[in-house]
C-alpha atoms as a PDB file:
ATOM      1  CA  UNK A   1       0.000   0.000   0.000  1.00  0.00           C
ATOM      2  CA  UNK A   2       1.275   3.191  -0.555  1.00  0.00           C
ATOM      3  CA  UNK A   3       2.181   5.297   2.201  1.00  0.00           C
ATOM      4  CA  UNK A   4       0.976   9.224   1.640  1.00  0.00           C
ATOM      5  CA  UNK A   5       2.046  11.000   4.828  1.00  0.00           C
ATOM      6  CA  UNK A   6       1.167  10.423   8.306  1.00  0.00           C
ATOM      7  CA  UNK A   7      -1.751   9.927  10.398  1.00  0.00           C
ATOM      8  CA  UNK A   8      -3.499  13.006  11.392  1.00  0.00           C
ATOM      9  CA  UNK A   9      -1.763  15.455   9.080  1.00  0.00           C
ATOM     10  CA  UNK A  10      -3.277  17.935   7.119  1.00  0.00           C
ATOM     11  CA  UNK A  11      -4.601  17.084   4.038  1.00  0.00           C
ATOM     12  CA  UNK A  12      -4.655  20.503   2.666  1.00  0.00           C
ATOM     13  CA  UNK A  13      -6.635  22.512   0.030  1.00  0.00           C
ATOM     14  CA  UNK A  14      -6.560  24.208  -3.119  1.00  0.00           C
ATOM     15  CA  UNK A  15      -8.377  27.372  -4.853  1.00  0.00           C
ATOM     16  CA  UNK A  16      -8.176  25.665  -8.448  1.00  0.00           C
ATOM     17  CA  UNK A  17      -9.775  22.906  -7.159  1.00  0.00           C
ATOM     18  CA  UNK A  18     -11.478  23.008  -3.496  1.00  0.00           C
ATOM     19  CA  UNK A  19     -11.651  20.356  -1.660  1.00  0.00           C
ATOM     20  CA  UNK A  20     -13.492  21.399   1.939  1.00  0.00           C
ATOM     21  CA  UNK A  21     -16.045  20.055   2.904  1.00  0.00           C
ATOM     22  CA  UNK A  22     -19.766  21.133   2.446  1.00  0.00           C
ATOM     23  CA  UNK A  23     -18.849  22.137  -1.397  1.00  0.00           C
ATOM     24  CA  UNK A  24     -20.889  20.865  -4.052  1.00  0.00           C
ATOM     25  CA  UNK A  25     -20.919  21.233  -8.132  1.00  0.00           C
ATOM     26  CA  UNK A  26     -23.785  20.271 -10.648  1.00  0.00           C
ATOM     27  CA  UNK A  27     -22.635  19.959 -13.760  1.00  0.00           C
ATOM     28  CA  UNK A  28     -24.819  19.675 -17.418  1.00  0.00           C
ATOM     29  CA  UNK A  29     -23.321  16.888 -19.281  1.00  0.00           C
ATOM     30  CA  UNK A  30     -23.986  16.226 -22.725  1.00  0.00           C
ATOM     31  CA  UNK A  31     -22.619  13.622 -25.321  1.00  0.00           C
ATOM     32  CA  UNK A  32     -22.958  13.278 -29.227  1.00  0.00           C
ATOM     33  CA  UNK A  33     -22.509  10.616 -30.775  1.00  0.00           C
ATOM     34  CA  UNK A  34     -21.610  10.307 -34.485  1.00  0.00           C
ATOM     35  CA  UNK A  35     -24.882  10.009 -36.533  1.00  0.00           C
ATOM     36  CA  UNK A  36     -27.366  10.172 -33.865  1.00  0.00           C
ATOM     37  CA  UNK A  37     -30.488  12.326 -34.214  1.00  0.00           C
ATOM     38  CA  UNK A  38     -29.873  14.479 -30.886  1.00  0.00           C
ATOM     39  CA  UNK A  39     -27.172  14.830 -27.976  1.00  0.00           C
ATOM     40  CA  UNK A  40     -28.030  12.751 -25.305  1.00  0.00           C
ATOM     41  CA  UNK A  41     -28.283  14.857 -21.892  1.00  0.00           C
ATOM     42  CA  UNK A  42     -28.013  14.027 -18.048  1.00  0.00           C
ATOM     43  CA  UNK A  43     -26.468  15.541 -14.900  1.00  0.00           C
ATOM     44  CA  UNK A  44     -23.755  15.347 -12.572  1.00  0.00           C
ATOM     45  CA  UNK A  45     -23.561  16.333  -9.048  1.00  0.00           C
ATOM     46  CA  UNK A  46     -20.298  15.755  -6.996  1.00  0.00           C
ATOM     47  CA  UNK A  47     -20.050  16.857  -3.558  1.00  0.00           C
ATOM     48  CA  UNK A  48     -17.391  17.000  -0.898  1.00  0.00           C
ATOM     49  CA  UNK A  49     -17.640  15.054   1.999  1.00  0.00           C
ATOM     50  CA  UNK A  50     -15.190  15.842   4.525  1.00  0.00           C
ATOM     51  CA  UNK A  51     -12.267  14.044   5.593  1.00  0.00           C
ATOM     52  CA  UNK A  52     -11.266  10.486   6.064  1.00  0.00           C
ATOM     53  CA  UNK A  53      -7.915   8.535   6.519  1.00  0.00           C
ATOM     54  CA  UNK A  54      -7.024   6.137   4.000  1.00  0.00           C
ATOM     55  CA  UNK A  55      -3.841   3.922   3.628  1.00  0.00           C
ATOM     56  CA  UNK A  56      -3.130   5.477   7.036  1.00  0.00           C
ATOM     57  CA  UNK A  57      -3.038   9.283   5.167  1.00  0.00           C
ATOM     58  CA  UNK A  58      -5.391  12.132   5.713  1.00  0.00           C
ATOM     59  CA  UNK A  59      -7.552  12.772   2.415  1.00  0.00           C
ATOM     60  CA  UNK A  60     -10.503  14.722   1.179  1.00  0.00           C
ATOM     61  CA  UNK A  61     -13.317  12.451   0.108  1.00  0.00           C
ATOM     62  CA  UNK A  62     -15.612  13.489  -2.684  1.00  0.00           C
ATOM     63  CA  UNK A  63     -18.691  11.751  -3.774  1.00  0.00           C
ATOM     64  CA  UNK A  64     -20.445  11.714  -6.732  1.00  0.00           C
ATOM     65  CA  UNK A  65     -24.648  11.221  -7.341  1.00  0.00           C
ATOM     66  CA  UNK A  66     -24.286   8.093  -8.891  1.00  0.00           C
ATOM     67  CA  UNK A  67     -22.529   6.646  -5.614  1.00  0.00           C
ATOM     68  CA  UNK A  68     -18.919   6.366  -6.682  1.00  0.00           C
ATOM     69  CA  UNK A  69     -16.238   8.345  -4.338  1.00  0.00           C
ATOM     70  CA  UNK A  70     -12.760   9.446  -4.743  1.00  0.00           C
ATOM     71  CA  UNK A  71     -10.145  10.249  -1.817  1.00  0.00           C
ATOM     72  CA  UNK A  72      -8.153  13.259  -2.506  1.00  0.00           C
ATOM     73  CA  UNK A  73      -5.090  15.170  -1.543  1.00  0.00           C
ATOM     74  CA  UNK A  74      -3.488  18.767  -2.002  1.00  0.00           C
ATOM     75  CA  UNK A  75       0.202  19.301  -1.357  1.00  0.00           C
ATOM     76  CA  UNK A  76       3.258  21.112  -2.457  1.00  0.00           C
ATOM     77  CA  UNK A  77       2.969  19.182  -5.859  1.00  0.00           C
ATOM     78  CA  UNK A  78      -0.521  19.159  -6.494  1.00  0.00           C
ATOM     79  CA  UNK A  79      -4.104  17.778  -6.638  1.00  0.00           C
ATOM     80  CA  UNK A  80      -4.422  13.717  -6.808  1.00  0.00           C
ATOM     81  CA  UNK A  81      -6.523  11.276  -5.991  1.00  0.00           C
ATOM     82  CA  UNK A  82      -5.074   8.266  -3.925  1.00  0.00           C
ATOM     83  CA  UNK A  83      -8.401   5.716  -4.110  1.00  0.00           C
ATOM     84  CA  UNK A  84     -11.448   5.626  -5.456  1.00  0.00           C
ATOM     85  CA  UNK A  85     -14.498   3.334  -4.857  1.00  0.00           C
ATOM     86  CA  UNK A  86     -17.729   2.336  -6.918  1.00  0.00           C
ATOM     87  CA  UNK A  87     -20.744   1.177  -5.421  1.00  0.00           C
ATOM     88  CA  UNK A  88     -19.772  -2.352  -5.778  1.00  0.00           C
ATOM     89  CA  UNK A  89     -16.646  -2.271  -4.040  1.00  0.00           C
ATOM     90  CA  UNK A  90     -16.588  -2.361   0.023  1.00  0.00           C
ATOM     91  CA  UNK A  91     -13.520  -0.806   0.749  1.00  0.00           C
ATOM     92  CA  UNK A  92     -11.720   1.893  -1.615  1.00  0.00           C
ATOM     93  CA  UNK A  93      -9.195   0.622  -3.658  1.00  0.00           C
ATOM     94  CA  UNK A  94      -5.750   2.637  -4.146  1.00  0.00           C
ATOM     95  CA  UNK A  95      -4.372   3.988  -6.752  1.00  0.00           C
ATOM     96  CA  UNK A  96      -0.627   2.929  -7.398  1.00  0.00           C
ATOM     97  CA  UNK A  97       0.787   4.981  -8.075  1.00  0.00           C
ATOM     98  CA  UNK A  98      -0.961   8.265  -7.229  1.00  0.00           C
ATOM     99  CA  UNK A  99      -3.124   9.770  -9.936  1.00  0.00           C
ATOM    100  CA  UNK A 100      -2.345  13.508 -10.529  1.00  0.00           C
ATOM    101  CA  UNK A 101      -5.627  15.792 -11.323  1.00  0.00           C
ATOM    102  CA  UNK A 102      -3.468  19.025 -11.514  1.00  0.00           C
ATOM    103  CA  UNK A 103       0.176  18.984 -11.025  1.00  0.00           C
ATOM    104  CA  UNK A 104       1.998  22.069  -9.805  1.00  0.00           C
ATOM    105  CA  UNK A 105       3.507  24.502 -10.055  1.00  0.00           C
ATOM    106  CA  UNK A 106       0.725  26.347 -12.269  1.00  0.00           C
ATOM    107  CA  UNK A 107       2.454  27.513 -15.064  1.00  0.00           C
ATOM    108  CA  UNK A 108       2.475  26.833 -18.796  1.00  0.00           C
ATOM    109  CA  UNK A 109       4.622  24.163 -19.810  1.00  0.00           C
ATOM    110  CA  UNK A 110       3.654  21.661 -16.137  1.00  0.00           C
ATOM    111  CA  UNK A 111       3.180  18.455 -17.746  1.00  0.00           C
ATOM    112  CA  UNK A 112       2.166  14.937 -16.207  1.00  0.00           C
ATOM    113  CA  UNK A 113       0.662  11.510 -16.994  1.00  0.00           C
ATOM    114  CA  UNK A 114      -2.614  10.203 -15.522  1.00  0.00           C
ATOM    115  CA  UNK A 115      -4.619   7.224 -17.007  1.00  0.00           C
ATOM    116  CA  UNK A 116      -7.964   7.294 -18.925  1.00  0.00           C
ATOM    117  CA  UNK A 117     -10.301   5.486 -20.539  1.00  0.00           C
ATOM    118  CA  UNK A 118     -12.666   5.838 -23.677  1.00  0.00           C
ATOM    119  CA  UNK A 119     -16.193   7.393 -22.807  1.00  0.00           C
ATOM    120  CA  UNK A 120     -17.546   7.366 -26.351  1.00  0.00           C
ATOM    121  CA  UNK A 121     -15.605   5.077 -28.826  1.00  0.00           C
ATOM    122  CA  UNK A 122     -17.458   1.415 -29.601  1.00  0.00           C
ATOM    123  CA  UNK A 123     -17.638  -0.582 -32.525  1.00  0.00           C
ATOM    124  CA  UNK A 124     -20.990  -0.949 -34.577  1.00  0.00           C
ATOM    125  CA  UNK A 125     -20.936  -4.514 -34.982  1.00  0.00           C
ATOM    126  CA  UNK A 126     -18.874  -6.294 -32.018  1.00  0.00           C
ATOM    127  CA  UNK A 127     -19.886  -7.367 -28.195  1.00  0.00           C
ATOM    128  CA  UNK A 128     -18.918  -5.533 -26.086  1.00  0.00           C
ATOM    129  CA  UNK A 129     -19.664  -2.387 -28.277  1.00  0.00           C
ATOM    130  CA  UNK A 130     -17.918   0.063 -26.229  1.00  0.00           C
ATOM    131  CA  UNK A 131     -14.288  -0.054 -26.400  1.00  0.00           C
ATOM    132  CA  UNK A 132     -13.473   1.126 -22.810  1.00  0.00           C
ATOM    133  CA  UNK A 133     -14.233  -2.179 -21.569  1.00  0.00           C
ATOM    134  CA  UNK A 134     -11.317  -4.230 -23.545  1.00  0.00           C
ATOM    135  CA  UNK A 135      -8.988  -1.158 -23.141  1.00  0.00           C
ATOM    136  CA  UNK A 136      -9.955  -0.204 -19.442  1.00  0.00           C
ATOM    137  CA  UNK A 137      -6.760   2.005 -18.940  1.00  0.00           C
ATOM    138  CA  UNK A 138      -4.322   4.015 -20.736  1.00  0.00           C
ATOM    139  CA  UNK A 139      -2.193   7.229 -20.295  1.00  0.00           C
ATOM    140  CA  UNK A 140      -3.297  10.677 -21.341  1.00  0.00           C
ATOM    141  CA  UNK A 141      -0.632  13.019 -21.283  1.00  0.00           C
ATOM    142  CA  UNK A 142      -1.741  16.679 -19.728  1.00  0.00           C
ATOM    143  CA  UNK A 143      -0.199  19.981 -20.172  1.00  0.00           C
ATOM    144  CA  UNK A 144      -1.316  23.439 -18.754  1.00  0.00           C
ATOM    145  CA  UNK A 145      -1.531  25.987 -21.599  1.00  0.00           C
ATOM    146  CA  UNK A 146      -3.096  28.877 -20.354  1.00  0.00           C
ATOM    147  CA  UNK A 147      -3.672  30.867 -17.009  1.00  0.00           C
ATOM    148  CA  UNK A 148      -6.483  33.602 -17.873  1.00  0.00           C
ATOM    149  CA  UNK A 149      -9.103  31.767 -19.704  1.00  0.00           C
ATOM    150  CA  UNK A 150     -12.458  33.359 -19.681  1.00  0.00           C
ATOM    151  CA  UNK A 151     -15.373  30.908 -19.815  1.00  0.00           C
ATOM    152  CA  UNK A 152     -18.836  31.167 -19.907  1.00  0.00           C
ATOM    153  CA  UNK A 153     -20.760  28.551 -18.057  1.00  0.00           C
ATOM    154  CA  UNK A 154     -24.721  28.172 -17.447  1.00  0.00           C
ATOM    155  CA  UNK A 155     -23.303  28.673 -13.763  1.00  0.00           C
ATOM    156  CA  UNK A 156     -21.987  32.543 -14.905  1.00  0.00           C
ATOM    157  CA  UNK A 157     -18.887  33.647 -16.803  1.00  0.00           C
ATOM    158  CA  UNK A 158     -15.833  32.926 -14.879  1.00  0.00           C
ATOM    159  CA  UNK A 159     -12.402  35.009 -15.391  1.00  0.00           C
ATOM    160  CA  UNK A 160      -8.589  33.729 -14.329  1.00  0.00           C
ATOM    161  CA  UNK A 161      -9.385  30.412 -15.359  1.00  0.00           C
ATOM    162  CA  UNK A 162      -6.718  27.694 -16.065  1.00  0.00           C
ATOM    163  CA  UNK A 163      -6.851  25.706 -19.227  1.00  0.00           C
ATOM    164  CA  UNK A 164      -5.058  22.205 -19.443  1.00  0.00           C
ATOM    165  CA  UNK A 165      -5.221  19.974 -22.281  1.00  0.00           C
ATOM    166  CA  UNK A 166      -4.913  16.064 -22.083  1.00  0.00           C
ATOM    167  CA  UNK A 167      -3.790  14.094 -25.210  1.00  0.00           C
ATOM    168  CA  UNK A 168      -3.771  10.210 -25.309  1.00  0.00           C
ATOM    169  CA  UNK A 169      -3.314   8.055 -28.297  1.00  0.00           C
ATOM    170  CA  UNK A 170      -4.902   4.525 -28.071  1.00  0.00           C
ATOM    171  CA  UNK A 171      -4.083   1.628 -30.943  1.00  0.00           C
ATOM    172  CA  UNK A 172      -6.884  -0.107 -32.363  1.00  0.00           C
ATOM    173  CA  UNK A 173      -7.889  -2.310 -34.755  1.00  0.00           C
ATOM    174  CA  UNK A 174     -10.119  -0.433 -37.142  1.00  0.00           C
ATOM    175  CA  UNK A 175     -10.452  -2.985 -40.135  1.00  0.00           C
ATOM    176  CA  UNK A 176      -9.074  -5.138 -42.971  1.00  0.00           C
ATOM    177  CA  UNK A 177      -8.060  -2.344 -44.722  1.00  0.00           C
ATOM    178  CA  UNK A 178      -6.372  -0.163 -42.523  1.00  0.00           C
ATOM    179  CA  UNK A 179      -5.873  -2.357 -39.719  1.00  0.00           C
ATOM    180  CA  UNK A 180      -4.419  -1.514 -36.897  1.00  0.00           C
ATOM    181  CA  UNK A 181      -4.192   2.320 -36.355  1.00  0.00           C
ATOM    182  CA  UNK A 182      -3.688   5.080 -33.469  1.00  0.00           C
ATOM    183  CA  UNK A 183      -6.643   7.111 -32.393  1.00  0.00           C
ATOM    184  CA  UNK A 184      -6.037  10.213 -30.748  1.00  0.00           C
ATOM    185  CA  UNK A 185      -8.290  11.212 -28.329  1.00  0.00           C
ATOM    186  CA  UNK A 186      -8.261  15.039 -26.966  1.00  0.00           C
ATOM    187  CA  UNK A 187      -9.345  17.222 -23.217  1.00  0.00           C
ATOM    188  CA  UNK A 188      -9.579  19.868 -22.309  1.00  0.00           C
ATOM    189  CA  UNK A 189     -10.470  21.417 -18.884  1.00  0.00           C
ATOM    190  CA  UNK A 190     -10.906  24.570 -17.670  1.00  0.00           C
ATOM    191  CA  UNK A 191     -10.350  24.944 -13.741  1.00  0.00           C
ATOM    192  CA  UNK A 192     -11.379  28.795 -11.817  1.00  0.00           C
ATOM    193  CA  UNK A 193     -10.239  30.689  -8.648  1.00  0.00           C
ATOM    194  CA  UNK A 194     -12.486  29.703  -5.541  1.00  0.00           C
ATOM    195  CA  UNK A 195     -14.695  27.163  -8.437  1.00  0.00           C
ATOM    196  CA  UNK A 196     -12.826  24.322  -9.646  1.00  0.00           C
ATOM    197  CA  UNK A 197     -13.726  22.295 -12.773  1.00  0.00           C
ATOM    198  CA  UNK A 198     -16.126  24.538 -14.815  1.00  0.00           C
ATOM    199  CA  UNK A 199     -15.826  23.190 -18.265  1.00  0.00           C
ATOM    200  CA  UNK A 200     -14.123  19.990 -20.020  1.00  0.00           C
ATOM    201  CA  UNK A 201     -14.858  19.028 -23.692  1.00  0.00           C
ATOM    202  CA  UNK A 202     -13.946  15.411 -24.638  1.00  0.00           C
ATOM    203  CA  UNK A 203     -13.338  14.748 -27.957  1.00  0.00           C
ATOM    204  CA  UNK A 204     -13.213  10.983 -29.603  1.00  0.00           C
ATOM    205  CA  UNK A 205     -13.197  10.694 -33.095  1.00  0.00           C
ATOM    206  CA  UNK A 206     -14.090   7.768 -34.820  1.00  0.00           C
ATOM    207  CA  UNK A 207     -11.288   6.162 -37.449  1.00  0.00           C
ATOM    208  CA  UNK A 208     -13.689   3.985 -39.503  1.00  0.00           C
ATOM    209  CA  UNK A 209     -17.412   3.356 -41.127  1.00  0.00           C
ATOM    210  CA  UNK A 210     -17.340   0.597 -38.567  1.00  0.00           C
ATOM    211  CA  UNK A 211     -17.003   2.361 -34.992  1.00  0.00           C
ATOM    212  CA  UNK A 212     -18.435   5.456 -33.834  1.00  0.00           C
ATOM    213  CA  UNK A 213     -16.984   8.385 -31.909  1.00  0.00           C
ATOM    214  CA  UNK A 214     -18.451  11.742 -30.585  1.00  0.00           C
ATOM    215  CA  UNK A 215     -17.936  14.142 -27.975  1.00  0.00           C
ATOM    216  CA  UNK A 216     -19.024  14.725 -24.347  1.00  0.00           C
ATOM    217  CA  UNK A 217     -18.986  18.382 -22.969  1.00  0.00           C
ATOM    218  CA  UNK A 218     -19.286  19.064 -19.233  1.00  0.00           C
ATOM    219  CA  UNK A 219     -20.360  22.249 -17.725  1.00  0.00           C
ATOM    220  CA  UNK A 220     -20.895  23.550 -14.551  1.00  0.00           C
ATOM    221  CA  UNK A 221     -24.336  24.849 -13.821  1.00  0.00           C
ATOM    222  CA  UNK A 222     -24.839  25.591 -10.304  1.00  0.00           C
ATOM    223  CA  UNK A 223     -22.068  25.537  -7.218  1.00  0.00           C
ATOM    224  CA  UNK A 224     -21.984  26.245  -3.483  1.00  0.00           C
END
């Protein structure tokens, strides 16, 4: 197990991305998906629960309407998440090693690696359709690239706001003809002073006639 810091310290917070308890986002989520009719809409409230001590470490727990949770830390080197759990799992299971959220200092050109998964991508004609559940994990490279975004939000228009953009490739096979091939797929997030996460656009495009892509966009429209 990895071993975070000890027992009882602090677990500390951040202004890009708050972590006390008693905050909560809601966030409009919609996805479009290559030849559909209409985007298909839902929405997303995470909330911040406090603190509990995992792996014998201090961390910020955050919770999510569809019951899965994350533990969290904030330190000299940044925001990450040490465990997560879904609603199937009793006990939260670690990360190893630590997934970074947003890696300090905050400046363009801070780069790091955290893993992903596809959201959108899936295959017309194959079982299982979606491709995130034969490639459950792969690395997404992110880079900060901006420090005073403006961005309008159903929540209000937001100024000082750090952009970061996450770029992973993942290798598929797309067909007899083209076989095997690498399929870029692109984030970007936009994180405010005293807000957080306000805005992150997914895109997945599709390589062949025989998959489909799309896009998911989240927004934030309400916070406290």
């Amino acid at each position: 197990m990895l071993l975070l810091g000890a027992c009882g310290a602090s677990p500390g917070d951040d202004a890009l991305f708050p972590l006390a308890a008693g905050r909560s986002w809601t966030y409009r989520v919609s996805t479009v998906i290559d030849e559909a009719e209409s985007a298909q809409s839902e929405t997303l409230v995470l909330a911040n629960r406090g603190t509990d001590t995992v792996d014998a470490a201090l961390s910020w727990r955050r919770r999510s309407d569809s019951g899965i949770e994350y533990w969290l830390r904030s330190d000299a080197t940044g925001i990450y998440r040490i465990a997560s759990r879904s609603p199937l799992e009793r006990e939260p299971q670690l990360d190893n090693p630590r997934r970074y959220v947003l890696r300090k200092p905050y400046a363009v050109g801070t780069e790091w690696e955290a893993s992903t998964t596809a959201y959108v991508l899936a295959r017309k004609n194959e079982v299982p359709r979606e491709v995130r559940y034969v490639h459950k994990a792969f690395p997404m490279h992110y880079r900060i690239e901006a420090l005073a975004e403006k961005v309008q939000t159903p929540a209000g228009k937001f100024d000082g706001c750090m952009r970061v953009a996450g770029r992973a490739e993942i290798r598929l096979y797309v067909d007899a003809m083209f076989q095997w091939r690498d399929i870029p797929l692109v984030t970007l997030e936009w994180y405010c002073p005293g807000v957080g996460l306000v805005r992150l656009e997914r895109k997945e495009p599709s390589p062949t006639k025989f998959m489909v892509g799309g896009t998911v966009t989240m927004e934030l429209a309400s916070w406290q």
